[in-house]
N, C-alpha and C. Protein backbone atom coordinates (compact mmCIF):
# COMPACT_ATOMS: atom_id res chain seq x y z
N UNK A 1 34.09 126.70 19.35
CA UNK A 1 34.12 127.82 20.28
C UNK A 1 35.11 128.86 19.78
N UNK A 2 34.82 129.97 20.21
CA UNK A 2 35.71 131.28 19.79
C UNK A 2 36.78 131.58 21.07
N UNK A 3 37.59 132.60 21.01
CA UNK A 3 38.27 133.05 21.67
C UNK A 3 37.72 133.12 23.45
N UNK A 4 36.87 133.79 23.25
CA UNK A 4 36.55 134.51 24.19
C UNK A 4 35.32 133.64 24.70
N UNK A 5 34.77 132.73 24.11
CA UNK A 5 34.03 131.66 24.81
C UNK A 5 34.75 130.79 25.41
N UNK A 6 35.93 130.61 24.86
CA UNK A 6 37.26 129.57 25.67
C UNK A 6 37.84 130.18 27.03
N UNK A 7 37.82 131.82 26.34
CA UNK A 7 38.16 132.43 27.85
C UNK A 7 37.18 132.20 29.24
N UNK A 8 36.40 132.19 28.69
CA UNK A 8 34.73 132.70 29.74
C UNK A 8 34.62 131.11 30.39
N UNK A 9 34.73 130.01 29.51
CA UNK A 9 34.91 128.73 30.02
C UNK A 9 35.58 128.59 30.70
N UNK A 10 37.17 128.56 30.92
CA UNK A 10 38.27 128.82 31.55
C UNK A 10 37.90 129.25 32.84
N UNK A 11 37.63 130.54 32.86
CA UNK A 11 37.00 131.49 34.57
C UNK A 11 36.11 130.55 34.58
N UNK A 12 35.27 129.85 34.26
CA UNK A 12 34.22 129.32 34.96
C UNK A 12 34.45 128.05 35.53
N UNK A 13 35.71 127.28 34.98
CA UNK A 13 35.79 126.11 35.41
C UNK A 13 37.36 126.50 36.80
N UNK A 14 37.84 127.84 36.50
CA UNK A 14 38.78 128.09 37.40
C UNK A 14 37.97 128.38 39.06
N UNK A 15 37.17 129.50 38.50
CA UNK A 15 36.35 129.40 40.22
C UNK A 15 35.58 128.58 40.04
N UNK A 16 34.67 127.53 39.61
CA UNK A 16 34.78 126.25 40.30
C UNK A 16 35.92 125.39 41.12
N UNK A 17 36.52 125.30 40.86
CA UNK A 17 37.60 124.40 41.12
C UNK A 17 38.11 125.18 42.23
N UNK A 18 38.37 126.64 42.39
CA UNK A 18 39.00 127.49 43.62
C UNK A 18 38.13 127.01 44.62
N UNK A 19 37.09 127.27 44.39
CA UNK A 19 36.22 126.87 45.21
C UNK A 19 35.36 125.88 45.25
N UNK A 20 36.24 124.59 44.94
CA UNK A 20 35.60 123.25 45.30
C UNK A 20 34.26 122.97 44.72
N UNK A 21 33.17 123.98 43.89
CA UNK A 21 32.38 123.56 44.30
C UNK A 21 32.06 122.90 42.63
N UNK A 22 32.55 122.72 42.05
CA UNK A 22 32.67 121.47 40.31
C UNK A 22 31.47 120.51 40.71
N UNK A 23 31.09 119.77 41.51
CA UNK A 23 30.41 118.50 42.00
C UNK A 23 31.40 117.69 41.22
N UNK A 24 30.19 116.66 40.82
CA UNK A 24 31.05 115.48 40.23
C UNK A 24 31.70 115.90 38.62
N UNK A 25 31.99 115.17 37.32
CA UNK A 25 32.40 115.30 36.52
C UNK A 25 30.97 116.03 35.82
N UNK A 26 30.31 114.53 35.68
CA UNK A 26 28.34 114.95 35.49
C UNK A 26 28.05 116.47 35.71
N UNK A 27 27.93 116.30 36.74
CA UNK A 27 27.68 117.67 37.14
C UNK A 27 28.30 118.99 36.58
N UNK A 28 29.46 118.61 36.73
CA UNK A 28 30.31 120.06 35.80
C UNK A 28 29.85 119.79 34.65
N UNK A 29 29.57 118.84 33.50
CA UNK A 29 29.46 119.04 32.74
C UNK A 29 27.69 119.71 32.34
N UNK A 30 26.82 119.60 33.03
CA UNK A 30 25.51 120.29 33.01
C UNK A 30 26.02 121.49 33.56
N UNK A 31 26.72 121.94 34.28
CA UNK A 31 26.35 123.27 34.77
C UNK A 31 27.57 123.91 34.11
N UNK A 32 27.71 123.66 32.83
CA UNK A 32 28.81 124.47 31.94
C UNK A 32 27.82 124.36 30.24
N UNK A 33 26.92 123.12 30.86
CA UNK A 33 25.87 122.93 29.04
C UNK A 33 27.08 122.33 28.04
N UNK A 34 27.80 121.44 28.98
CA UNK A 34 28.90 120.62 27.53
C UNK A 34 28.77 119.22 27.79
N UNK A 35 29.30 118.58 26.96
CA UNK A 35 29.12 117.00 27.21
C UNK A 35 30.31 115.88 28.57
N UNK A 36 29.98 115.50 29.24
CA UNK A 36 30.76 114.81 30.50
C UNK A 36 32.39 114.64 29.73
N UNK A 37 32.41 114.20 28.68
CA UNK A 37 33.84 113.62 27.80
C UNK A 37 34.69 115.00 27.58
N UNK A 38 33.88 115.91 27.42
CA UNK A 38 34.21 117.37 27.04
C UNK A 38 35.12 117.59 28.46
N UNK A 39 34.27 117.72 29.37
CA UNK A 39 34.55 118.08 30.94
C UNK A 39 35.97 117.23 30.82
N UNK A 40 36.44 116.12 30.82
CA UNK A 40 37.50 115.33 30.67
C UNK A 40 38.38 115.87 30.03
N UNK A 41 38.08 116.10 28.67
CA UNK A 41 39.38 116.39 27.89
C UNK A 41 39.77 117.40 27.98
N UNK A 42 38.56 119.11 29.26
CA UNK A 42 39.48 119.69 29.25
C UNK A 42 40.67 119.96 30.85
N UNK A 43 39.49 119.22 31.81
CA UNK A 43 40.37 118.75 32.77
C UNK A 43 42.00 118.34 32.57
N UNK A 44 41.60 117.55 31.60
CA UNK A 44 42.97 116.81 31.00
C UNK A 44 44.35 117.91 30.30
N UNK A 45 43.47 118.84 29.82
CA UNK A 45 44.52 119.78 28.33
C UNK A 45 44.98 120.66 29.79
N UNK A 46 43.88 121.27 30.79
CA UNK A 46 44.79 121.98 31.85
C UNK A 46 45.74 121.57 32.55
N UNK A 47 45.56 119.95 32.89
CA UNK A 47 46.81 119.29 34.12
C UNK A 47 48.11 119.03 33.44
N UNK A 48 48.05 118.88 31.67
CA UNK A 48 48.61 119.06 30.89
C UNK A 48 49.55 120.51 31.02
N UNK A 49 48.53 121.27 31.14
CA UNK A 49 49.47 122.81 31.06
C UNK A 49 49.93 123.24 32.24
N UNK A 50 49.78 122.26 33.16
CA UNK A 50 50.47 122.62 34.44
C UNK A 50 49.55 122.81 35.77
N UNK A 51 48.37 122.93 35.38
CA UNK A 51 47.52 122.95 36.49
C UNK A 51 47.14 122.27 37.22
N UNK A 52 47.73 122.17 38.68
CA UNK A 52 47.42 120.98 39.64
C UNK A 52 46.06 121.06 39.82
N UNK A 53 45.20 120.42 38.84
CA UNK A 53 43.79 119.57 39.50
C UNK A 53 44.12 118.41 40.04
N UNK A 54 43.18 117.93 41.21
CA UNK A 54 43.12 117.18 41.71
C UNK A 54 41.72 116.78 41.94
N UNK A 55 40.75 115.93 41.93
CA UNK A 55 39.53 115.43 42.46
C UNK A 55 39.50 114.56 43.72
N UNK A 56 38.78 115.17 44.97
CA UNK A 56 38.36 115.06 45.96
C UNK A 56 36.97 114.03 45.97
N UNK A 57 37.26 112.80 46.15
CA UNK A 57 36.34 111.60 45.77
C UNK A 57 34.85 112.01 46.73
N UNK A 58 35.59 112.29 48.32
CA UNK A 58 34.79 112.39 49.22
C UNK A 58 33.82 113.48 48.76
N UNK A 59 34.49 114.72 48.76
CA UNK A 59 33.92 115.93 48.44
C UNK A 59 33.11 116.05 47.02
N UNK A 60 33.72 114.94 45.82
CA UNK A 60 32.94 115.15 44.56
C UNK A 60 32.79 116.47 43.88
N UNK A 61 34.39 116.75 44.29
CA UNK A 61 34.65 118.01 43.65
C UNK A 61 36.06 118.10 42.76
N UNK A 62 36.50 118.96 42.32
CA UNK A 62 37.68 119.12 41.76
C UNK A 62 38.42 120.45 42.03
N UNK A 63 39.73 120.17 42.79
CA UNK A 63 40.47 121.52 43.47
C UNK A 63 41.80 121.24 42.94
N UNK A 64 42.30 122.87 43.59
CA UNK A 64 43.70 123.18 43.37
C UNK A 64 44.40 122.49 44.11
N UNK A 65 45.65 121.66 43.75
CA UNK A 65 46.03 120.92 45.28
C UNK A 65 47.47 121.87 45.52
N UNK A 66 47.67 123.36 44.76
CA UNK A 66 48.44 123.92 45.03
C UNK A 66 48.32 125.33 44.54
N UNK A 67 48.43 126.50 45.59
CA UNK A 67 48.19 127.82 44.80
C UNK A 67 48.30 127.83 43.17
N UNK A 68 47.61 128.54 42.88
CA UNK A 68 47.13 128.91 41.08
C UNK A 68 47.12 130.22 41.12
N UNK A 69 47.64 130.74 40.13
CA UNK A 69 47.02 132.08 39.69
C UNK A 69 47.14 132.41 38.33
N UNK A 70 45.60 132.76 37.63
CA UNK A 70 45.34 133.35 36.74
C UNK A 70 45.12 134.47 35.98
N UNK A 71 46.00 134.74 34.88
CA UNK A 71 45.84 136.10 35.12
C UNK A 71 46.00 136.61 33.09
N UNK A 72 44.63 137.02 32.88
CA UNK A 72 44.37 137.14 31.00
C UNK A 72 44.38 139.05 30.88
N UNK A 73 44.96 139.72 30.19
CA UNK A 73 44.59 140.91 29.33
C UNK A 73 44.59 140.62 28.12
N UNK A 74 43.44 141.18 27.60
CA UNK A 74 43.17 141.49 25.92
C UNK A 74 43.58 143.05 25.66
N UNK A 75 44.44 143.39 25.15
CA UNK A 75 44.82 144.75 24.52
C UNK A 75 44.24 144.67 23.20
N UNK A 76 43.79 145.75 22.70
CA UNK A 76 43.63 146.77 21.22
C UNK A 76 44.39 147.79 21.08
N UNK A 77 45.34 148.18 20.39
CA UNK A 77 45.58 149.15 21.12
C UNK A 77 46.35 149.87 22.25
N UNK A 78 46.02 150.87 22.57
CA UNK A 78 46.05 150.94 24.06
C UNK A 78 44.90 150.94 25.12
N UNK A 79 44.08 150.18 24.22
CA UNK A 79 42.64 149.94 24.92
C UNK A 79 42.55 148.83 25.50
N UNK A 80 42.60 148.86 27.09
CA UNK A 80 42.61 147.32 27.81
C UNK A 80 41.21 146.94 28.00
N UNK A 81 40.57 146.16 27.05
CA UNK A 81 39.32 145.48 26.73
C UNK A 81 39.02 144.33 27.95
N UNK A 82 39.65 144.15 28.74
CA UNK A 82 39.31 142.99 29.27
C UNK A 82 40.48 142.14 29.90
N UNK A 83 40.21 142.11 31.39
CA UNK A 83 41.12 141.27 32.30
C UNK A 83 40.11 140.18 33.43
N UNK A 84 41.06 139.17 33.38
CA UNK A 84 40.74 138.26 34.02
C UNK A 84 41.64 137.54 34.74
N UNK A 85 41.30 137.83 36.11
CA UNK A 85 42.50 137.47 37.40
C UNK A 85 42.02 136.54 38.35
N UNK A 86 42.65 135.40 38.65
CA UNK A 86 42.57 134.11 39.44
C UNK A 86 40.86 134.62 39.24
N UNK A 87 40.29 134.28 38.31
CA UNK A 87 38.85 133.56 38.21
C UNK A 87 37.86 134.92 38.42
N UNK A 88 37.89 136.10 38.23
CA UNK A 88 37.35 137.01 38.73
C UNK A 88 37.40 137.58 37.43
N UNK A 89 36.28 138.08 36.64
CA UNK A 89 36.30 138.82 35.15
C UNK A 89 35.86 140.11 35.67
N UNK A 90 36.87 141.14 35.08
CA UNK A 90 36.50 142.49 35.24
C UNK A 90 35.57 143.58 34.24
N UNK A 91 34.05 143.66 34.76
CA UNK A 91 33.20 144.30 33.76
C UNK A 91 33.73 145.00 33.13
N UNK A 92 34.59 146.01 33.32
CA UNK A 92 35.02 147.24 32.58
C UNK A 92 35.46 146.87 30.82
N UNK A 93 35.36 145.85 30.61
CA UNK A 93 35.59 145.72 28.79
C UNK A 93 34.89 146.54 28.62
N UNK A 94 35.42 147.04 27.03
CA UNK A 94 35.02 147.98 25.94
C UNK A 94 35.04 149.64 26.47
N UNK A 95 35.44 149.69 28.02
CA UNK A 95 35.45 150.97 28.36
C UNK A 95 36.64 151.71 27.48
N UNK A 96 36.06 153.27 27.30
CA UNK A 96 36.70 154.21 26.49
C UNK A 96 36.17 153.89 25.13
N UNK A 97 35.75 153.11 24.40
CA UNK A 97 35.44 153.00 22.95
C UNK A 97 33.97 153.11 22.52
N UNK A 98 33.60 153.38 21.50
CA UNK A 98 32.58 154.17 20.80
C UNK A 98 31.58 153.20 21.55
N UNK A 99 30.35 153.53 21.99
CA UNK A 99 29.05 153.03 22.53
C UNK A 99 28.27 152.48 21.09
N UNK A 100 28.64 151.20 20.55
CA UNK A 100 27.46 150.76 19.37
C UNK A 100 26.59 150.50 19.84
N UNK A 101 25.69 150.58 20.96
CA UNK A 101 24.65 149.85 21.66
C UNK A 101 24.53 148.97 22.64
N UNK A 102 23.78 147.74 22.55
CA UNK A 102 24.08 146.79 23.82
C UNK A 102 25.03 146.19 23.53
N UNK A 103 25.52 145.97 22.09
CA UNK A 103 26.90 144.86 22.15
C UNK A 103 27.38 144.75 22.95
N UNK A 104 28.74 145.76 23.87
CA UNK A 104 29.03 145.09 24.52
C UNK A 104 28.60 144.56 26.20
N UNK A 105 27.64 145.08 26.59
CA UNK A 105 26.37 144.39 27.29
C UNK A 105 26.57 142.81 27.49
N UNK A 106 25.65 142.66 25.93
CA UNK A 106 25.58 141.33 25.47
C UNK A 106 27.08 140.15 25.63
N UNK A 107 27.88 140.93 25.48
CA UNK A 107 29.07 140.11 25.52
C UNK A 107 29.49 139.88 26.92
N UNK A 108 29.28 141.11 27.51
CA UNK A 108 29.87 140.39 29.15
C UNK A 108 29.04 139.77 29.60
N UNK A 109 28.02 139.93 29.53
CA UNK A 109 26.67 138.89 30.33
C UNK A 109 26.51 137.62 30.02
N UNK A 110 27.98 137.03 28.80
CA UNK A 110 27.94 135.59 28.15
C UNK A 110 27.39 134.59 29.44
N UNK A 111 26.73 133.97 29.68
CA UNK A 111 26.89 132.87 30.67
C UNK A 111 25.97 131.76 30.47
C-alpha cells in the first residue's frame, strides 16, 4: 500500500469504529477487501499507538471507549492538498493547482 491508501484505510476504519458500525472482525475485513489477519494486525498497530479500541461482543462491533480525534494535512508547498479530521475527508484536494484532467477525480473517489 502507498501513502495515501494507508491514509484512506485509516478514515475508513476510524468512522467505522466512531460509529460502531465495524460488525464483526470478518466483516470488517470484507467491507475494507483485506484479509481477517490484516483487520487484526491493524487493530493491533492502532491500540499500539494509543488508540482506545475496544470490541463490543454484544454489539459485534469495534468502538472508541474514549474520545479520539483525528486530524491529517498533506502540504506541497503552500498548497493544502488534503485534510482529514476525526474520520471526515475533505474533497477540496488538489484545489488551486493545474487541472491535468480526471486525476484528481480519480484519486478522491479511492474507495
Amino acid at each position: 500500500m502507498n501513502l495515501f491508501s494507508d491514509l484512506f484505510l485509516l478514515q475508513r476504519i476510524d468512522h467505522l469504529v466512531r460509529t460502531r458500525a465495524t460488525g464483526t472482525p470478518q466483516r470488517l475485513a470484507e467491507r475494507l477487501q483485506i484479509s481477517e489477519r490484516h483487520v487484526f494486525r491493524l487493530i493491533s498497530d492502532l491500540r499500539e499507538q494509543g488508540f482506545p479500541i475496544a470490541y463490543d461482543k454484544q454489539a459485534e462491533s469495534y468502538y472508541y471507549s474514549e474520545p479520539v480525534k483525528i486530524e491529517f494535512s498533506i502540504l506541497v508547498g503552500n498548497e493544502n492538498l488534503m485534510n482529514i479530521r476525526g474520520g471526515e475527508k475533505k474533497r477540496d484536494i488538489f484545489y488551486g493547482l493545474p487541472n491535468h484532467g480526471s486525476q484528481g477525480a480519480d484519486f478522491c473517489d479511492a474507495s
